[in-house]
PDB file of N, CA and C in Angstrom:
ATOM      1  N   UNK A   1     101.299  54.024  76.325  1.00  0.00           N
ATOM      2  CA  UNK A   1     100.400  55.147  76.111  1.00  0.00           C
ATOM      3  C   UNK A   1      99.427  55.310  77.280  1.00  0.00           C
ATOM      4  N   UNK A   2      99.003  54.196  77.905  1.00  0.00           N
ATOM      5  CA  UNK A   2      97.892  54.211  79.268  1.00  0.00           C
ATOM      6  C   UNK A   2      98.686  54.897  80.261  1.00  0.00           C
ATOM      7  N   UNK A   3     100.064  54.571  80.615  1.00  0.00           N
ATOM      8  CA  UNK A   3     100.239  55.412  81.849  1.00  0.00           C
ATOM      9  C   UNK A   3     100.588  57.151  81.766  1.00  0.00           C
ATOM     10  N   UNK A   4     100.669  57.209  80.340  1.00  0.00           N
ATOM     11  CA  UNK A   4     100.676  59.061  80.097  1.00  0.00           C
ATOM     12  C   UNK A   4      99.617  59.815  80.535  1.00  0.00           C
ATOM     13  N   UNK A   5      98.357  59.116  79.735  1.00  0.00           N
ATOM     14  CA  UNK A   5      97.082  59.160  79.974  1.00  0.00           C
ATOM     15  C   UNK A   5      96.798  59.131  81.905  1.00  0.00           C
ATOM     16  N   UNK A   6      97.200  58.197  82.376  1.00  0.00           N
ATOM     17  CA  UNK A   6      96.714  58.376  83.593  1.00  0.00           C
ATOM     18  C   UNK A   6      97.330  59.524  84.325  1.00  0.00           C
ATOM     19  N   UNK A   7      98.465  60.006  84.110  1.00  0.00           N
ATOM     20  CA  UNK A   7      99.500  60.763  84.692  1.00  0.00           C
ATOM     21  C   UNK A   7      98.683  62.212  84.221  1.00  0.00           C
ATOM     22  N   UNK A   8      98.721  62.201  83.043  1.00  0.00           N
ATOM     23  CA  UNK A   8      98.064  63.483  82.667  1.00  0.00           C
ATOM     24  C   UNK A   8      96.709  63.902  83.479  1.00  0.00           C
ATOM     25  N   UNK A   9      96.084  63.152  83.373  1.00  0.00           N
ATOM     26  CA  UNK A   9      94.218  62.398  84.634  1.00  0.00           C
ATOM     27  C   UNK A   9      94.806  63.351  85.519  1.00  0.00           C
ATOM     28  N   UNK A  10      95.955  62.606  86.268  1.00  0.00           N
ATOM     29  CA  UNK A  10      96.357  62.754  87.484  1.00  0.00           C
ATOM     30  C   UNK A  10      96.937  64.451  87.583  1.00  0.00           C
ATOM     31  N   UNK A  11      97.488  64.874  86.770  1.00  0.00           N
ATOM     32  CA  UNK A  11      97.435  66.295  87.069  1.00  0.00           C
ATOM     33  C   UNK A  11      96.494  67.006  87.370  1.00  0.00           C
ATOM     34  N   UNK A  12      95.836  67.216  86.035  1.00  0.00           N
ATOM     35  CA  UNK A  12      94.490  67.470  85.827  1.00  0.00           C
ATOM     36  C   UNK A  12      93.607  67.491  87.287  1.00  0.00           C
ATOM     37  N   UNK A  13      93.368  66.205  87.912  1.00  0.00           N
ATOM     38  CA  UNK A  13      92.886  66.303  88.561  1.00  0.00           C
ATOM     39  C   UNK A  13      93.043  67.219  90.440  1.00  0.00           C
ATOM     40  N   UNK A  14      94.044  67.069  90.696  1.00  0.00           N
ATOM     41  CA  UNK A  14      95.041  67.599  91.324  1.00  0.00           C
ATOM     42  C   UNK A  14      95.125  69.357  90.819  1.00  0.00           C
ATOM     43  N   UNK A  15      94.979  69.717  89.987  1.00  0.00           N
ATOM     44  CA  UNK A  15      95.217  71.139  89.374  1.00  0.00           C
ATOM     45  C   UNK A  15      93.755  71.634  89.901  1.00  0.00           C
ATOM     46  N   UNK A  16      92.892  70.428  89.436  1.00  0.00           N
ATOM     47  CA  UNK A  16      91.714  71.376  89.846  1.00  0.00           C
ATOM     48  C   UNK A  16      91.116  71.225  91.482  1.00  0.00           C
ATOM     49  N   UNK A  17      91.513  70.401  92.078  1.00  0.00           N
ATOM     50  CA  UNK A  17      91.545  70.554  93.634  1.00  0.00           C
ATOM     51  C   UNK A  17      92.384  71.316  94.547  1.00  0.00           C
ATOM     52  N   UNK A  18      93.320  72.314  93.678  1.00  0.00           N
ATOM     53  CA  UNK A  18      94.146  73.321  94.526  1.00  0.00           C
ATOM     54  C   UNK A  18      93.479  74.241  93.338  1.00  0.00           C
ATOM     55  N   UNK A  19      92.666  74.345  93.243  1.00  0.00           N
ATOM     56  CA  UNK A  19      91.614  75.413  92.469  1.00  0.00           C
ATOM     57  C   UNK A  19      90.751  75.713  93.173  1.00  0.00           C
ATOM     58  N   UNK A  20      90.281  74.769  93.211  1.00  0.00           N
ATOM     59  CA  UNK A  20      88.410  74.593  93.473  1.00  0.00           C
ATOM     60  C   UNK A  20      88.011  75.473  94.842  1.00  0.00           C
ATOM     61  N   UNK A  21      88.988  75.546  96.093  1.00  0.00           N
ATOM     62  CA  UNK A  21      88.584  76.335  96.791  1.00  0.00           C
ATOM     63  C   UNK A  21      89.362  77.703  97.020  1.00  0.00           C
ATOM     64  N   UNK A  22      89.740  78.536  96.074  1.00  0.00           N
ATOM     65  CA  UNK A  22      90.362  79.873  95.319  1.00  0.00           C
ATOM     66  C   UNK A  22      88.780  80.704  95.154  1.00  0.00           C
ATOM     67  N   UNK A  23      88.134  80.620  94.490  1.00  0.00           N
ATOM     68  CA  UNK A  23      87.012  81.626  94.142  1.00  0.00           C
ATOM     69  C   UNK A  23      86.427  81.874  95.236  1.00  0.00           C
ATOM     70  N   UNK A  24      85.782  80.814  96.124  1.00  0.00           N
ATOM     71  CA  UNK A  24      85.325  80.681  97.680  1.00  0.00           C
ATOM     72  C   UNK A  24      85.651  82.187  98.605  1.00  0.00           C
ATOM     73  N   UNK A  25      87.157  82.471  98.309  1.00  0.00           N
ATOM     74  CA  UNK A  25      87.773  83.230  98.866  1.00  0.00           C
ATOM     75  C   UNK A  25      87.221  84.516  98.073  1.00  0.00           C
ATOM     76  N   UNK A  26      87.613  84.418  97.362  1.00  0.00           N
ATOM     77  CA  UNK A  26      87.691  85.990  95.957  1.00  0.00           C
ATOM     78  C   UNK A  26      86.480  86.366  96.580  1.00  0.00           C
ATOM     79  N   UNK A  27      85.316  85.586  96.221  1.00  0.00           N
ATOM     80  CA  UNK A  27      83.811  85.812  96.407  1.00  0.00           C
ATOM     81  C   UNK A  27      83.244  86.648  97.934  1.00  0.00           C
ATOM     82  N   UNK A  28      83.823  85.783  98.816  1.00  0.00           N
ATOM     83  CA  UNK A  28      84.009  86.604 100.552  1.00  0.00           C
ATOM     84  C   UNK A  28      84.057  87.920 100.173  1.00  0.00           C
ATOM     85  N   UNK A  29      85.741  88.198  99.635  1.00  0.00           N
ATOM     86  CA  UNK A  29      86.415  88.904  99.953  1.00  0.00           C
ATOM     87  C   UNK A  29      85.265  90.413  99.090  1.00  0.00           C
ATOM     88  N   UNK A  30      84.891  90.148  97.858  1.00  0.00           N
ATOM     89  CA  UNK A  30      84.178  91.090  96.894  1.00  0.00           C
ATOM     90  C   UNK A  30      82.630  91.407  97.878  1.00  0.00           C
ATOM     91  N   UNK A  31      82.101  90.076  97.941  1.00  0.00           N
ATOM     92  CA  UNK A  31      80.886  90.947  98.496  1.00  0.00           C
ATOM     93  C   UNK A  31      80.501  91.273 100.071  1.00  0.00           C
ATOM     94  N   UNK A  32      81.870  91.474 100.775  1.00  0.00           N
ATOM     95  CA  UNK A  32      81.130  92.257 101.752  1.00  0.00           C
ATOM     96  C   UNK A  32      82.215  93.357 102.210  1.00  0.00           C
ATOM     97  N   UNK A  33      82.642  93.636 100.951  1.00  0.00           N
ATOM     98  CA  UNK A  33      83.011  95.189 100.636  1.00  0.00           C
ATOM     99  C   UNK A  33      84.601  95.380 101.506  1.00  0.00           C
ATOM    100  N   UNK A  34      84.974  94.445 102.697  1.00  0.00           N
ATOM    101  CA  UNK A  34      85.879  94.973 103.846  1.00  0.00           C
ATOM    102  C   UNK A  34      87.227  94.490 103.039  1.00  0.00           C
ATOM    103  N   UNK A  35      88.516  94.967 103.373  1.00  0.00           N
ATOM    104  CA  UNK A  35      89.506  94.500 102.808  1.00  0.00           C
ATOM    105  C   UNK A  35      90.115  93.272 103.396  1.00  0.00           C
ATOM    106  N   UNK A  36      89.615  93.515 104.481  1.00  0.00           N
ATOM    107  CA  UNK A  36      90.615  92.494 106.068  1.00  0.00           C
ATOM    108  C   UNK A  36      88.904  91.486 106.350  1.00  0.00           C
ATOM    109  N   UNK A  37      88.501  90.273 105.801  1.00  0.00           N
ATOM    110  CA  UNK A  37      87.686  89.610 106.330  1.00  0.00           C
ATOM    111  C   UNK A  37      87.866  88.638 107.674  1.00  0.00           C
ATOM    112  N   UNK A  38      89.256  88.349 107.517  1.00  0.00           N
ATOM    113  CA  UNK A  38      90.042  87.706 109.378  1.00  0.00           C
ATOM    114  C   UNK A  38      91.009  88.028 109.471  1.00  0.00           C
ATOM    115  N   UNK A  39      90.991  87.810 110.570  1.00  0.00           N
ATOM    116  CA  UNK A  39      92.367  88.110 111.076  1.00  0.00           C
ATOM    117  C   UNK A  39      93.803  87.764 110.828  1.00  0.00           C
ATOM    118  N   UNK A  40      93.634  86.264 110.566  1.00  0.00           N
ATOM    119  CA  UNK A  40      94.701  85.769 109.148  1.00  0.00           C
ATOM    120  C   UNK A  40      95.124  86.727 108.545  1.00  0.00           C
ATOM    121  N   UNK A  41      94.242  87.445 107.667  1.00  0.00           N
ATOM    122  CA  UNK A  41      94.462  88.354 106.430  1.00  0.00           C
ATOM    123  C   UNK A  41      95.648  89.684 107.173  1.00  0.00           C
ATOM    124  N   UNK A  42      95.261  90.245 108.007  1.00  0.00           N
ATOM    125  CA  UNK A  42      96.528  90.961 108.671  1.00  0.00           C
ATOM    126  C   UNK A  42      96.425  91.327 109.931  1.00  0.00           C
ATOM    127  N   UNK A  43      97.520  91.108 110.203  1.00  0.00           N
ATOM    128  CA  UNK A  43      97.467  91.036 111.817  1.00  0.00           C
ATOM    129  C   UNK A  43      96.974  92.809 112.500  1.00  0.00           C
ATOM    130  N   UNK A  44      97.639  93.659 112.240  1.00  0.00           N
ATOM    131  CA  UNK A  44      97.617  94.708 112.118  1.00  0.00           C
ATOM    132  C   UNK A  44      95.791  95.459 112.231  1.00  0.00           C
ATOM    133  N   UNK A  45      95.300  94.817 110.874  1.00  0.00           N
ATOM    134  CA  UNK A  45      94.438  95.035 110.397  1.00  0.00           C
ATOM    135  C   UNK A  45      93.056  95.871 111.341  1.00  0.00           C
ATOM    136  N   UNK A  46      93.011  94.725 112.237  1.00  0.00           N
ATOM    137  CA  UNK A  46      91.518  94.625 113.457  1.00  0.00           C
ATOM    138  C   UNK A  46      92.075  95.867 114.206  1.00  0.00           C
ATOM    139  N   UNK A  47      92.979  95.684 114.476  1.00  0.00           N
ATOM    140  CA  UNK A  47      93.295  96.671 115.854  1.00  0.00           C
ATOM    141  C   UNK A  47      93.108  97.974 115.177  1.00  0.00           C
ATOM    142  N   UNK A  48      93.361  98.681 114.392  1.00  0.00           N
ATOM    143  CA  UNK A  48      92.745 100.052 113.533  1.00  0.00           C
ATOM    144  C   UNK A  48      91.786 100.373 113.794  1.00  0.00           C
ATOM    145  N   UNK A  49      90.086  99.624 113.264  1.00  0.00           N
ATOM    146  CA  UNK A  49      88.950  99.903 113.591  1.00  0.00           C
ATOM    147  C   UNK A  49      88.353  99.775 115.040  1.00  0.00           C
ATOM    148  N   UNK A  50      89.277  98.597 115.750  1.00  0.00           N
ATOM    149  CA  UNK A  50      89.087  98.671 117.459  1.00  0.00           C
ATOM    150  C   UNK A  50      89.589 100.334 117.972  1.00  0.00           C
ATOM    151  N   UNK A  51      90.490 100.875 117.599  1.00  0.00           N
ATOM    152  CA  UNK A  51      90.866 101.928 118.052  1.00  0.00           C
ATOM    153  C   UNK A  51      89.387 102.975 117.256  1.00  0.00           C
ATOM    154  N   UNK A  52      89.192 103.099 116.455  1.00  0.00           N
ATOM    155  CA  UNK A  52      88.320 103.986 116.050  1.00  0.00           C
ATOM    156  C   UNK A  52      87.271 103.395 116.929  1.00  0.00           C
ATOM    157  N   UNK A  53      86.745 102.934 116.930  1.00  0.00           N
ATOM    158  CA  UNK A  53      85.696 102.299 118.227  1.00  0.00           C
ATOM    159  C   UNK A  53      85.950 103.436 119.450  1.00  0.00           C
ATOM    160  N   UNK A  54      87.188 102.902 119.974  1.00  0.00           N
ATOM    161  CA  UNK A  54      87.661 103.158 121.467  1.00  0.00           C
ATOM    162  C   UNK A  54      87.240 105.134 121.416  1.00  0.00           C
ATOM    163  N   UNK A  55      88.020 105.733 120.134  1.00  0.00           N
ATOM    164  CA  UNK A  55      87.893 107.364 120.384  1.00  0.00           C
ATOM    165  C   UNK A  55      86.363 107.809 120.280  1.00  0.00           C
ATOM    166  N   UNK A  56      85.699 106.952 119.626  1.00  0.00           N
ATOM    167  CA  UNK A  56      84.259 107.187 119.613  1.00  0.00           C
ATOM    168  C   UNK A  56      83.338 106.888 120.811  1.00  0.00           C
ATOM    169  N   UNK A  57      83.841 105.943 121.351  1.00  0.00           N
ATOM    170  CA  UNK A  57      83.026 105.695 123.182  1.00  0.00           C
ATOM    171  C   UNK A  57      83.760 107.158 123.916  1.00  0.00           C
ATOM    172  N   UNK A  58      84.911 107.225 123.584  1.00  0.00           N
ATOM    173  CA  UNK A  58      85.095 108.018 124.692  1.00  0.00           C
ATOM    174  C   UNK A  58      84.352 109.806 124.603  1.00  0.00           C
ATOM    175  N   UNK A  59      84.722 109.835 123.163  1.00  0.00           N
ATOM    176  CA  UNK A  59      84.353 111.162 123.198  1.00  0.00           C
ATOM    177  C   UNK A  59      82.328 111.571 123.115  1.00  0.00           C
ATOM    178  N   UNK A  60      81.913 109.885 123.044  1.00  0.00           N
ATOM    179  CA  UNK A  60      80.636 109.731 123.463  1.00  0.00           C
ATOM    180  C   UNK A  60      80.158 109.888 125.023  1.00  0.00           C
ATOM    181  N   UNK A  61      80.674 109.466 125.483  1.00  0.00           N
ATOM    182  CA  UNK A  61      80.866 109.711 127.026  1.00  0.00           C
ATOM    183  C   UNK A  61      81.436 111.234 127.365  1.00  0.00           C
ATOM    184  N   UNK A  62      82.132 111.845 126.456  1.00  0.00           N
ATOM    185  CA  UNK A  62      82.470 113.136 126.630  1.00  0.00           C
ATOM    186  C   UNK A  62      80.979 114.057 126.957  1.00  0.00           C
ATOM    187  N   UNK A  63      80.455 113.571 125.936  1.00  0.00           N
ATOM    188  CA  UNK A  63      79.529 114.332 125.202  1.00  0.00           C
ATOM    189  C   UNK A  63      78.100 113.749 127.047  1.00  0.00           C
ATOM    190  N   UNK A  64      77.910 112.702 126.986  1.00  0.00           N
ATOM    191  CA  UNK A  64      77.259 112.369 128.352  1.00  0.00           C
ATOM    192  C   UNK A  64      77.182 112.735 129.194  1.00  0.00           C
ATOM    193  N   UNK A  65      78.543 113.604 129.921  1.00  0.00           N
ATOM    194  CA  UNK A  65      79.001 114.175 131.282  1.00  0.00           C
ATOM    195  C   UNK A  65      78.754 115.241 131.230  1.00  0.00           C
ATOM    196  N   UNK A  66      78.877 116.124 129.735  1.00  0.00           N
ATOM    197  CA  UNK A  66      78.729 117.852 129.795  1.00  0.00           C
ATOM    198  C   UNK A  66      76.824 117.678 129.895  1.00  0.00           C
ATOM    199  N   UNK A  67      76.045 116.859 129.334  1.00  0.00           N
ATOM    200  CA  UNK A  67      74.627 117.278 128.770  1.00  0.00           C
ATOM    201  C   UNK A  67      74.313 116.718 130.308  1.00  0.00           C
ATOM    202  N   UNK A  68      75.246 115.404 131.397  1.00  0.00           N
ATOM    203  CA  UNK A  68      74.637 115.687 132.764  1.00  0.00           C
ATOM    204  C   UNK A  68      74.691 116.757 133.570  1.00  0.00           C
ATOM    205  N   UNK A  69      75.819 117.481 132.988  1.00  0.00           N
ATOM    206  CA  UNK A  69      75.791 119.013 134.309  1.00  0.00           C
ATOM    207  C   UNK A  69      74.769 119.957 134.362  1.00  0.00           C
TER     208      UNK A  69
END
């Protein structure tokens, strides 16, 4: 009967250490609203908002050259 008991322990314990750092994540992911928190998450992902960046400098600089003439 002791080694069921320990075996069972032994799940148990083990179940909750491939747990324990699961919410860690959830929690990131909920409060700061973004879908993609690294780059891990998708490769794809970063390069989207880098491009929205890029059309916004430029057509900022658009906007720079006409108000220097």
């Amino acid at each position: 009967m002791r080694i069921n008991q320990i075996i069972t322990a032994f799940n148990a314990y083990r179940n909750l250490q491939t747990t324990d750092g699961r919410p860690g994540g959830s929690l990131e992911e909920l409060s700061c609203g973004l879908r993609i928190n690294h780059a891990a998450h998708d490769a794809a992902g970063p390069a989207k908002p880098e491009g929205f960046r890029s059309d916004f400098r430029v057509r900022e600089y658009g906007l720079y050259r006409v108000r220097d003439c």
